[in-house]
Protein backbone atom coordinates (compact mmCIF):
# COMPACT_ATOMS: atom_id res chain seq x y z
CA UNK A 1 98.08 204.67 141.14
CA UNK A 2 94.93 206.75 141.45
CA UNK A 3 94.10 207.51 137.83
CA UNK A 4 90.88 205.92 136.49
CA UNK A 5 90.24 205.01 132.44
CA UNK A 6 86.18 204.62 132.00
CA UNK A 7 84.70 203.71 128.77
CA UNK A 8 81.13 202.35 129.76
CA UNK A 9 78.73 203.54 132.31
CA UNK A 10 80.99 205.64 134.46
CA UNK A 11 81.60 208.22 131.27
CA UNK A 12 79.91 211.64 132.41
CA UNK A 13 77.34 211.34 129.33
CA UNK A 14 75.58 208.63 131.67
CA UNK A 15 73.76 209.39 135.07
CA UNK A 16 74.65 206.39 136.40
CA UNK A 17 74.95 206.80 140.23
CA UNK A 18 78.84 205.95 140.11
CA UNK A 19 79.52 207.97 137.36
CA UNK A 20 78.22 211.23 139.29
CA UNK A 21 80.11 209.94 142.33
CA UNK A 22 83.22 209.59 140.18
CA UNK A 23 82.31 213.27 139.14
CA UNK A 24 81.93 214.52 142.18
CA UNK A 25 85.14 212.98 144.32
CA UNK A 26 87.57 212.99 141.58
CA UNK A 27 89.54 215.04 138.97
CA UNK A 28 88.52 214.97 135.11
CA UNK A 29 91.70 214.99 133.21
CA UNK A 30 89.82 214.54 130.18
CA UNK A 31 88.92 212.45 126.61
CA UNK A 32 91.92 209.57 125.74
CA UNK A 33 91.67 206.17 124.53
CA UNK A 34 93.52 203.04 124.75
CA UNK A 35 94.31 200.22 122.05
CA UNK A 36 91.74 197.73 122.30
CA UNK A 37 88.23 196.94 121.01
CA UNK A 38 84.93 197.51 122.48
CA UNK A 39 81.89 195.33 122.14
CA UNK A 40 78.33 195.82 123.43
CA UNK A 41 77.51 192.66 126.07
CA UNK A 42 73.66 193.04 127.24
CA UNK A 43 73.16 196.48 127.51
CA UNK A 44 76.73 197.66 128.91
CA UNK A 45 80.12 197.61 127.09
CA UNK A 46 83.11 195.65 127.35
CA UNK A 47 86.81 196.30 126.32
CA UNK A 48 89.91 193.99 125.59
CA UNK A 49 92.77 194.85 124.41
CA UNK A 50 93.76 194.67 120.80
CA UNK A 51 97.45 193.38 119.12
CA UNK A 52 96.10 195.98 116.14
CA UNK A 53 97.39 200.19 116.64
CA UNK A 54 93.85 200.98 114.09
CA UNK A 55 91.79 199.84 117.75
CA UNK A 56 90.89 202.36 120.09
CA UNK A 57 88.59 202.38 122.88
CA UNK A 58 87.35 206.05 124.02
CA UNK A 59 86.91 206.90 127.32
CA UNK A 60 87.30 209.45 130.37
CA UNK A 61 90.08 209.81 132.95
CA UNK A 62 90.14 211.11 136.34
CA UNK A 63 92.36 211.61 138.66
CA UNK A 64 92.38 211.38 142.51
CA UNK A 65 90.64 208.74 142.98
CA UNK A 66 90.69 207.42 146.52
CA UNK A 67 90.84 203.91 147.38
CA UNK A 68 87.62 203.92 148.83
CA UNK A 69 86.05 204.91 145.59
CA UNK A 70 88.02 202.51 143.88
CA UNK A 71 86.77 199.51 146.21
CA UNK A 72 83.03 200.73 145.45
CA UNK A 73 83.90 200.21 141.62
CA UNK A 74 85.89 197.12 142.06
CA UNK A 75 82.21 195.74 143.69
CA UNK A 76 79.97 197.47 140.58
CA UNK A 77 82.49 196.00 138.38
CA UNK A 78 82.35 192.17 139.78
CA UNK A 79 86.31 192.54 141.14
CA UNK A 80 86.17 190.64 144.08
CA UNK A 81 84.48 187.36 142.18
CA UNK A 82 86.85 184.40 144.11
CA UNK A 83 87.40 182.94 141.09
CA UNK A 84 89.58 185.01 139.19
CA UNK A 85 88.65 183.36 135.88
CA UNK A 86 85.51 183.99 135.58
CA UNK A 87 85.31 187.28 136.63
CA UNK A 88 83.56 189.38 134.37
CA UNK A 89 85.95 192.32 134.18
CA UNK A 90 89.36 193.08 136.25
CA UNK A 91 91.07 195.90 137.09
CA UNK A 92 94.54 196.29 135.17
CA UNK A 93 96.49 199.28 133.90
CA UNK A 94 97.02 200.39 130.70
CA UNK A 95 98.47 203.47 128.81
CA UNK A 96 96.29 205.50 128.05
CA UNK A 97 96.59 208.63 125.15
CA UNK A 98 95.22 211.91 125.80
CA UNK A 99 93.58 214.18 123.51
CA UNK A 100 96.68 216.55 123.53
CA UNK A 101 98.96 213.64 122.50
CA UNK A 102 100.29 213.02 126.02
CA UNK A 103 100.08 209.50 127.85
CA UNK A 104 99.33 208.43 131.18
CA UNK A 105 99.19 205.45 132.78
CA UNK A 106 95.46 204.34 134.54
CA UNK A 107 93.68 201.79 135.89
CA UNK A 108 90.99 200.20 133.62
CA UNK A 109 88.06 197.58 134.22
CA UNK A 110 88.55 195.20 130.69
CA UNK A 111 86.26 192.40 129.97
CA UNK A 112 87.76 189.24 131.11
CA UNK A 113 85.35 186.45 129.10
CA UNK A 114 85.09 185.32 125.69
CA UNK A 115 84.35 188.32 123.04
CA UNK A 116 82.73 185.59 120.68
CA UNK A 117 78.53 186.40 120.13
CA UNK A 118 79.25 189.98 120.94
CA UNK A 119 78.24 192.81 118.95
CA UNK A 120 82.17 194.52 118.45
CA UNK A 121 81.77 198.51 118.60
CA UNK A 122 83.94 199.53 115.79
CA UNK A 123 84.27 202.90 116.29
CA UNK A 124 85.01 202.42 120.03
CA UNK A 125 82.98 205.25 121.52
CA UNK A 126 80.13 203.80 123.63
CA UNK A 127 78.73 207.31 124.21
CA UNK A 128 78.48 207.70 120.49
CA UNK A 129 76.91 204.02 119.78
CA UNK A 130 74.55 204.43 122.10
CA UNK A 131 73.33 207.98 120.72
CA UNK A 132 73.15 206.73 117.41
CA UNK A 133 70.71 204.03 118.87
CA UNK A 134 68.08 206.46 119.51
């Protein structure tokens, strides 16, 4: 699998370091989302998934990525954390639906502790919460 979901930081409306990395060695397939719910943690977002089909989360995907990318985002993301339960986010795969109706299956970093005290994102765009911030 070498197809990356990114709803936070990695999106290519941020200049995070990663994200123009991501940019840069990878394919953009383009805008999808994926049926969950995004909340705002402590300056970054978080997604889980969501048992209701009214959830989305918005994000990019790319394609190609190449493991060695993948291991640098699995260490910005907290993957290797020994103990797998209370790791921050993990690395799963989801189906994801593209903006011309087609899905795709990707790899996506989802929030992995409790949602409860967290601001939930209702619209699921992080992009667009964070310009409406400002």
């Amino acid at each position: 699998m070498n197809t990356l979901f990114v709803y936070g930081s990695l999106r290519p409306c941020f200049s995070h370091p990663l994200s123009t990395l991501l940019k840069a060695s990878s394919h953009y397939l383009g805008e999808g989302y994926f049926q969950g719910e995004l909340f705002e943690l402590s300056g970054y977002p978080g997604a889980v998934d969501s048992s209701l089909s009214t959830k989305h989360v918005v994000g990019d995907v790319y394609t190609a990525c190449n493991n060695d990318l993948l291991l640098e985002l699995d260490d910005y993301e907290h993957w290797f954390d020994p103990d797998h339960q209370k790791r921050e986010f993990l690395r799963v795969i989801r189906s994801i639906k593209m903006s011309g109706h087609e899905k795709l299956n990707a790899w996506i970093y989802l929030y992995n502790l409790p949602t409860k005290g967290h601001k939930p994102i209702s619209h699921g765009d992080y992009c667009k919460y964070l310009a409406s911030r400002q």
